[in-house]
PDB file of N, CA and C in Angstrom:
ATOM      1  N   UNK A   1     251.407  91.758 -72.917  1.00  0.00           N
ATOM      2  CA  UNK A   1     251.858  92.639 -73.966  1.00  0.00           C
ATOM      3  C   UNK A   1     252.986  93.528 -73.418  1.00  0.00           C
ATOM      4  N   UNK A   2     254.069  93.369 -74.051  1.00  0.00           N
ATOM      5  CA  UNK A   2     254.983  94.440 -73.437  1.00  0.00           C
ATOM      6  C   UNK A   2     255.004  96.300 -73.910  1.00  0.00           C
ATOM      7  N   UNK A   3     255.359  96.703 -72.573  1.00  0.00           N
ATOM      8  CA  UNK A   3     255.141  97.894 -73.042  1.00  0.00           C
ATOM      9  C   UNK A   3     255.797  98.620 -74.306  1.00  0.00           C
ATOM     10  N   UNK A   4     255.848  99.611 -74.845  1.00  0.00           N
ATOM     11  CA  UNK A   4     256.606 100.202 -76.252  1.00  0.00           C
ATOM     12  C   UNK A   4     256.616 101.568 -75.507  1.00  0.00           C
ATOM     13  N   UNK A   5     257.538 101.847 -75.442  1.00  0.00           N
ATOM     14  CA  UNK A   5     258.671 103.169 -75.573  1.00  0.00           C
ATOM     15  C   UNK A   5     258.566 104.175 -76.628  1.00  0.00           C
ATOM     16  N   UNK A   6     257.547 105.424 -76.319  1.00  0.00           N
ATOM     17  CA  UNK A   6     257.056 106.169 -77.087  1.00  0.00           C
ATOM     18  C   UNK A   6     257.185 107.620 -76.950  1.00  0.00           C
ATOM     19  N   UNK A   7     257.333 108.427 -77.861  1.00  0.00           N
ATOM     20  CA  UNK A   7     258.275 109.855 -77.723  1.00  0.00           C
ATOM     21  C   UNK A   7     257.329 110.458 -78.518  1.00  0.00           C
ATOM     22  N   UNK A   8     256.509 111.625 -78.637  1.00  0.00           N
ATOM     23  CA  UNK A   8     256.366 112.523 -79.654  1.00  0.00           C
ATOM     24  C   UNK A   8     256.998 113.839 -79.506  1.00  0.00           C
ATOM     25  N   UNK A   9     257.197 114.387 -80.339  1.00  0.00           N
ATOM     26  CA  UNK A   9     258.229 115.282 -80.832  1.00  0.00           C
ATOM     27  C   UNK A   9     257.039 116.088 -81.796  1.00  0.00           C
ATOM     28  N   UNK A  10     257.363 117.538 -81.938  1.00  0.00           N
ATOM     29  CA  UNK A  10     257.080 118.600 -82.007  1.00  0.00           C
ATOM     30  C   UNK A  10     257.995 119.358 -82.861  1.00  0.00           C
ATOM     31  N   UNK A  11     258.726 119.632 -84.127  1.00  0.00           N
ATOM     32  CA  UNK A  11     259.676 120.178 -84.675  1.00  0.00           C
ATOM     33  C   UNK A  11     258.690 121.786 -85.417  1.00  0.00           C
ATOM     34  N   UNK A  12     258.694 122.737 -84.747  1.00  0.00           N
ATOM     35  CA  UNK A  12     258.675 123.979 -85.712  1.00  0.00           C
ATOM     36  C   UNK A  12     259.773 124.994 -85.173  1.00  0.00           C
ATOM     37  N   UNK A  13     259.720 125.789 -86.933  1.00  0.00           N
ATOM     38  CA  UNK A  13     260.605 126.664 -86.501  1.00  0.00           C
ATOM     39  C   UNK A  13     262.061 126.824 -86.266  1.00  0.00           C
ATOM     40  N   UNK A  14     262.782 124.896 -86.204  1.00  0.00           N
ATOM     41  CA  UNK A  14     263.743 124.927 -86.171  1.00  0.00           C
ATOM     42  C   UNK A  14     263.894 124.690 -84.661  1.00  0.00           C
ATOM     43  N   UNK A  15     262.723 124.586 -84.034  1.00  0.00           N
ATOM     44  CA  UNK A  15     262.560 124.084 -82.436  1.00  0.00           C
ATOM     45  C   UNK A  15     262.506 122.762 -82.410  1.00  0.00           C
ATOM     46  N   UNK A  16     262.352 121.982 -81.186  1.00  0.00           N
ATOM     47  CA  UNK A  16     261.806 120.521 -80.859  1.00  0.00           C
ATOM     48  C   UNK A  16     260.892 120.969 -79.346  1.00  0.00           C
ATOM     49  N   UNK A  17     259.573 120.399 -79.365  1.00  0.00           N
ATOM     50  CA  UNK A  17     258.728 120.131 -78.076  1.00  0.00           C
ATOM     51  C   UNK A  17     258.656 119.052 -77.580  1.00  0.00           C
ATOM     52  N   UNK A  18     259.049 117.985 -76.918  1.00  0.00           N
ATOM     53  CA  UNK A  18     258.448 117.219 -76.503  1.00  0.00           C
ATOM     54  C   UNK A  18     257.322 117.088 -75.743  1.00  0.00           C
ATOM     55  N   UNK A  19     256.287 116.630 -76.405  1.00  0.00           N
ATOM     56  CA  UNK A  19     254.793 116.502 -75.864  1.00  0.00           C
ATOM     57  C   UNK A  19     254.224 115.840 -75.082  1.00  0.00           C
ATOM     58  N   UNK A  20     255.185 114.530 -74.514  1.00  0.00           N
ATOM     59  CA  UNK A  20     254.765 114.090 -73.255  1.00  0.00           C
ATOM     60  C   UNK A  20     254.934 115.258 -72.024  1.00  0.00           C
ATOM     61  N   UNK A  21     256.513 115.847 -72.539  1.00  0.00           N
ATOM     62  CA  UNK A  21     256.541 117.109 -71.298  1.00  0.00           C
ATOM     63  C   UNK A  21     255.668 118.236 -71.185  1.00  0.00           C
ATOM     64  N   UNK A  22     254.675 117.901 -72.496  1.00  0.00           N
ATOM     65  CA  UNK A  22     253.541 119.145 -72.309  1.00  0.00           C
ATOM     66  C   UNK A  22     252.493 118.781 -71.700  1.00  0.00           C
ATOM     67  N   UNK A  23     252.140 117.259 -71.927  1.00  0.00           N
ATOM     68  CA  UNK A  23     251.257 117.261 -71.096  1.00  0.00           C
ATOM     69  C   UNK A  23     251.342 116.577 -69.787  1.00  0.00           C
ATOM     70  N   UNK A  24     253.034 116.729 -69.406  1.00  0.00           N
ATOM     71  CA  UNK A  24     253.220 116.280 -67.605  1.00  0.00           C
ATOM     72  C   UNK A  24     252.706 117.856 -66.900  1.00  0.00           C
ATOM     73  N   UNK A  25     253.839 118.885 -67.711  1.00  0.00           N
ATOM     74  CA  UNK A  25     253.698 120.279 -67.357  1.00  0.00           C
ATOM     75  C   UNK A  25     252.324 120.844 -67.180  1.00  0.00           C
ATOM     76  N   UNK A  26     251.110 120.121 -67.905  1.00  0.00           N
ATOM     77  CA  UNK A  26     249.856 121.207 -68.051  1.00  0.00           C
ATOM     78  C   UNK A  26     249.208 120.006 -66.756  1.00  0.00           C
ATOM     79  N   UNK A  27     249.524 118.724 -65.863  1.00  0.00           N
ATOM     80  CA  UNK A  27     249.185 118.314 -65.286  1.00  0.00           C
ATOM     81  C   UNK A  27     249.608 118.689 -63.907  1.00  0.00           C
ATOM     82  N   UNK A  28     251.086 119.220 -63.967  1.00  0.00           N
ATOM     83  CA  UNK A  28     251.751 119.542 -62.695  1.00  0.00           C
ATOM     84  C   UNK A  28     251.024 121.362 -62.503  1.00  0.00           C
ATOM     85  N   UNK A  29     250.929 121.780 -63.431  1.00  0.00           N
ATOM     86  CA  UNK A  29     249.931 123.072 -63.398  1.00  0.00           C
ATOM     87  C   UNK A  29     248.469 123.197 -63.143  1.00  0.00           C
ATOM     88  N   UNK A  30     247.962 121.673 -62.926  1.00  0.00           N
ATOM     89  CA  UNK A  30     246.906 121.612 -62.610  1.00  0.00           C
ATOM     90  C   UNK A  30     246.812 121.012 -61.302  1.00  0.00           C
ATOM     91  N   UNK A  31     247.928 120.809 -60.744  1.00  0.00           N
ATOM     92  CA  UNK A  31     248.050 120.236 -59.252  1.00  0.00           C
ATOM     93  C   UNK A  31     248.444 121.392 -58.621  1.00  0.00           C
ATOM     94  N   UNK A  32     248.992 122.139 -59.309  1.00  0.00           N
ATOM     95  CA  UNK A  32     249.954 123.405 -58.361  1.00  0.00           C
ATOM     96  C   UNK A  32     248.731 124.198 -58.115  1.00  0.00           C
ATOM     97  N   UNK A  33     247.513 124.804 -58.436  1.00  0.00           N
ATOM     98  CA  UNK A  33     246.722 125.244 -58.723  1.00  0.00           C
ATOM     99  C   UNK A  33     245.293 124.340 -57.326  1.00  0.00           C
ATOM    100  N   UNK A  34     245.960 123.511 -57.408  1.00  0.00           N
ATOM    101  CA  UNK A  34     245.100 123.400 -55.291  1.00  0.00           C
ATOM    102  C   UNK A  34     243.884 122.046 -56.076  1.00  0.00           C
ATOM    103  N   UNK A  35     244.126 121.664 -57.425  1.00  0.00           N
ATOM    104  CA  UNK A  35     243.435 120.573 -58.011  1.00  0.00           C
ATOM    105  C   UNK A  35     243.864 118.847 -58.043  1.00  0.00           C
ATOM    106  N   UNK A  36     242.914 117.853 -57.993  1.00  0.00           N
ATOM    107  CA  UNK A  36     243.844 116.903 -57.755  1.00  0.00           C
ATOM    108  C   UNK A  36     243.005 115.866 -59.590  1.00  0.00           C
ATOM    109  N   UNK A  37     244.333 115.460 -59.844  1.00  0.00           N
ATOM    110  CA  UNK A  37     244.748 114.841 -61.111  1.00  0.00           C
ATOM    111  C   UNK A  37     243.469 114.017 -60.800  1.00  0.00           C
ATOM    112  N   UNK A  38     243.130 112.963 -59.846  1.00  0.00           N
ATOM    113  CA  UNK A  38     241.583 112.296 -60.029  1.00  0.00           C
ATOM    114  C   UNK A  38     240.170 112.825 -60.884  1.00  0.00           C
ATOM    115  N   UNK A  39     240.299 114.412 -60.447  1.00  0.00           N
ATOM    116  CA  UNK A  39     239.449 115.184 -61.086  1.00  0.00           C
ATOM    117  C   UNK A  39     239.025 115.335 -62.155  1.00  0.00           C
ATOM    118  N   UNK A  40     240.233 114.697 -63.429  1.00  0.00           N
ATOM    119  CA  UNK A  40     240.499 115.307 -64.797  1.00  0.00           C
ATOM    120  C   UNK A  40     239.466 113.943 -65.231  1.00  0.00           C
ATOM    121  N   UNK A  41     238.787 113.858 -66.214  1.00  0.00           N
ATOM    122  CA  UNK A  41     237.810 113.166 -67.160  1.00  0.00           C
ATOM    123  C   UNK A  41     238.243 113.107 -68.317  1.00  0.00           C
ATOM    124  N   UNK A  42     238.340 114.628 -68.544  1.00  0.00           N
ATOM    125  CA  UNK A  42     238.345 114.954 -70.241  1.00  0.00           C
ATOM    126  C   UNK A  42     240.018 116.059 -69.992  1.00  0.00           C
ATOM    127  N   UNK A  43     240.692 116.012 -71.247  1.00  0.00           N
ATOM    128  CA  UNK A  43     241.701 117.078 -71.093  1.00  0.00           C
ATOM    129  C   UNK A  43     242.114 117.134 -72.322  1.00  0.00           C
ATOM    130  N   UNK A  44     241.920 118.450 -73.352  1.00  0.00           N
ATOM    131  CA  UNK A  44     241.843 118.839 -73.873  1.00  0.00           C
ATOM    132  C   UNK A  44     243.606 119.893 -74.150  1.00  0.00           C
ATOM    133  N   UNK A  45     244.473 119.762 -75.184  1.00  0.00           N
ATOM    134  CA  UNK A  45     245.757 120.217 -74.780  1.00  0.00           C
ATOM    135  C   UNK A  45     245.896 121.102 -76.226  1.00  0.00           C
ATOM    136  N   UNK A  46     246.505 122.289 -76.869  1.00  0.00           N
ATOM    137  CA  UNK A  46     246.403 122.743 -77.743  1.00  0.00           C
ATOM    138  C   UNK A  46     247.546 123.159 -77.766  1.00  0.00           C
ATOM    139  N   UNK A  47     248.362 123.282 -78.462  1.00  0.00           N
ATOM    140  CA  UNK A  47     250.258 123.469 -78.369  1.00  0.00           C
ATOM    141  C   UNK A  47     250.334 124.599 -79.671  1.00  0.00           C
ATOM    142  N   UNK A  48     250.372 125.834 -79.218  1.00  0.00           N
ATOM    143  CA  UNK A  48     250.847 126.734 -80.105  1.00  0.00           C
ATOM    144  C   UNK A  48     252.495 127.661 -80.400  1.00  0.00           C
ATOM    145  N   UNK A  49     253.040 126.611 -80.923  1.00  0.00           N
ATOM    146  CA  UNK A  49     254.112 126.854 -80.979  1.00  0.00           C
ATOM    147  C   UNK A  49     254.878 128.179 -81.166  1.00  0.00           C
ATOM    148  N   UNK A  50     253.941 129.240 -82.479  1.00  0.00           N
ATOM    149  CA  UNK A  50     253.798 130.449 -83.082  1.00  0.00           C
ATOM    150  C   UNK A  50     253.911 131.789 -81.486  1.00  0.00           C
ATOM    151  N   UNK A  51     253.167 131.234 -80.935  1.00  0.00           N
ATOM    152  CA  UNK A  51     253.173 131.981 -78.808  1.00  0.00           C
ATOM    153  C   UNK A  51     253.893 131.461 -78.301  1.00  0.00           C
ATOM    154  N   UNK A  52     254.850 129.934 -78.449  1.00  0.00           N
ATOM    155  CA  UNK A  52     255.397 129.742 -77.304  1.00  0.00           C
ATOM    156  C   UNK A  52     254.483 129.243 -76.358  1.00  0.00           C
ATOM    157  N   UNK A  53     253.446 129.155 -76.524  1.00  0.00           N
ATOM    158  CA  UNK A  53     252.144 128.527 -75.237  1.00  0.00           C
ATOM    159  C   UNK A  53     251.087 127.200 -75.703  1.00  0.00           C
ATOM    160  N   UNK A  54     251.425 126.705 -74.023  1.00  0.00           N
ATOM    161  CA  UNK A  54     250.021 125.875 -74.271  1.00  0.00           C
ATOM    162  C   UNK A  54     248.849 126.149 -73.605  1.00  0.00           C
ATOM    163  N   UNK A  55     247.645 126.089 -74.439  1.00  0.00           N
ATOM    164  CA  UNK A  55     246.245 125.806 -73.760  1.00  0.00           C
ATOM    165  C   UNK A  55     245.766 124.685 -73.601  1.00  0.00           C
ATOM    166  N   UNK A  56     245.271 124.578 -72.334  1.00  0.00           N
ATOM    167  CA  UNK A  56     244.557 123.572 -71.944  1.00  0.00           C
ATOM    168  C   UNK A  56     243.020 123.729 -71.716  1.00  0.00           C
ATOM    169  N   UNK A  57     242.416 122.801 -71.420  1.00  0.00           N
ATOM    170  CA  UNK A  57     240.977 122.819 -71.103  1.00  0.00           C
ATOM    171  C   UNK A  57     240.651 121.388 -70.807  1.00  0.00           C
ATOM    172  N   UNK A  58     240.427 121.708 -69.033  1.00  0.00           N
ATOM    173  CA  UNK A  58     239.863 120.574 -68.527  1.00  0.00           C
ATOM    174  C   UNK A  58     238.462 120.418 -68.288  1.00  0.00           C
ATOM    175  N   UNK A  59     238.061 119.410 -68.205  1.00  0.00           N
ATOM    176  CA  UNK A  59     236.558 118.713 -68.187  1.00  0.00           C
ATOM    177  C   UNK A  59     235.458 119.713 -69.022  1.00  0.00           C
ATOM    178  N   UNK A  60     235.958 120.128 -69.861  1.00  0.00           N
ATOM    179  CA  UNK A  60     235.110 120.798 -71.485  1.00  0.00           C
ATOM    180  C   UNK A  60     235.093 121.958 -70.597  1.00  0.00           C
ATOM    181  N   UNK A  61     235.505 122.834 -69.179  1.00  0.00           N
ATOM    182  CA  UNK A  61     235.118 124.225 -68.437  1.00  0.00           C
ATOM    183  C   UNK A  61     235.680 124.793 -67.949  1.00  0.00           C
ATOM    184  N   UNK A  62     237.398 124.141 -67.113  1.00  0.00           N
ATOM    185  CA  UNK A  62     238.094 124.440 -66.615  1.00  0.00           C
ATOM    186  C   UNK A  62     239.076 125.033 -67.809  1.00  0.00           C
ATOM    187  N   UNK A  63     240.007 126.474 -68.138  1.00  0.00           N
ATOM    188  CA  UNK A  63     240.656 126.962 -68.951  1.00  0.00           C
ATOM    189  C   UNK A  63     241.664 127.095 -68.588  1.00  0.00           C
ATOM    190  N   UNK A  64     243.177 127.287 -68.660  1.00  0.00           N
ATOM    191  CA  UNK A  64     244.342 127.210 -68.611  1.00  0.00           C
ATOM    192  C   UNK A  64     245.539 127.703 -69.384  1.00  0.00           C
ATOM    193  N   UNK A  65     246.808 128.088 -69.300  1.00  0.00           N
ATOM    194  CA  UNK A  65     247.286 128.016 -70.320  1.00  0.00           C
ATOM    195  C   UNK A  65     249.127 127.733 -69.503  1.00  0.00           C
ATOM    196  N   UNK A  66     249.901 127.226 -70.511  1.00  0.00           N
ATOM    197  CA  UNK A  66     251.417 127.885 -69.731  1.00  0.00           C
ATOM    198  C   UNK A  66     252.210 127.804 -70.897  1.00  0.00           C
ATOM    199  N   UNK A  67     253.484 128.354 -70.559  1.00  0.00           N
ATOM    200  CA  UNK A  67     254.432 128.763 -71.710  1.00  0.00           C
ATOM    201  C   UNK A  67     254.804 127.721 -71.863  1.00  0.00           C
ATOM    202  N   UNK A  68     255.712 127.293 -73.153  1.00  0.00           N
ATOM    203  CA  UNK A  68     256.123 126.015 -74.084  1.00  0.00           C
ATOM    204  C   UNK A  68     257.608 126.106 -73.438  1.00  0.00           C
TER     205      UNK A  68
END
């Protein structure tokens, strides 16, 4: 099966997010942070555009957040 070339996009406000870069960013924030990406099970990503921030929440306990 060949792969497909996939983008999501985020438009409020007259903004654009790209959401793969939200959830590289909330992964590289979870490495910078002394954690290793094997760890993650579950990951939970919440994009509030209205703050400018994302929340995260890893393995339903670990809490997080970083700017958009």
């Amino acid at each position: 099966m060949a792969k497909i070339n996939q983008q999501m996009i985020l438009q409020f406000n007259g903004r654009e997010f790209d959401l793969g870069a939200v959830e590289a960013n909330v992964k590289k924030n979870w490495k910078e942070s002394g954690k290793k990406l094997s760890e993650i099970v579950d990951l939970d990503i919440y994009v509030k555009p209205e703050e400018a921030t994302v929340y995260y929440v890893v393995n339903k306990e670990t809490e997080g957040k970083i700017d958009l």
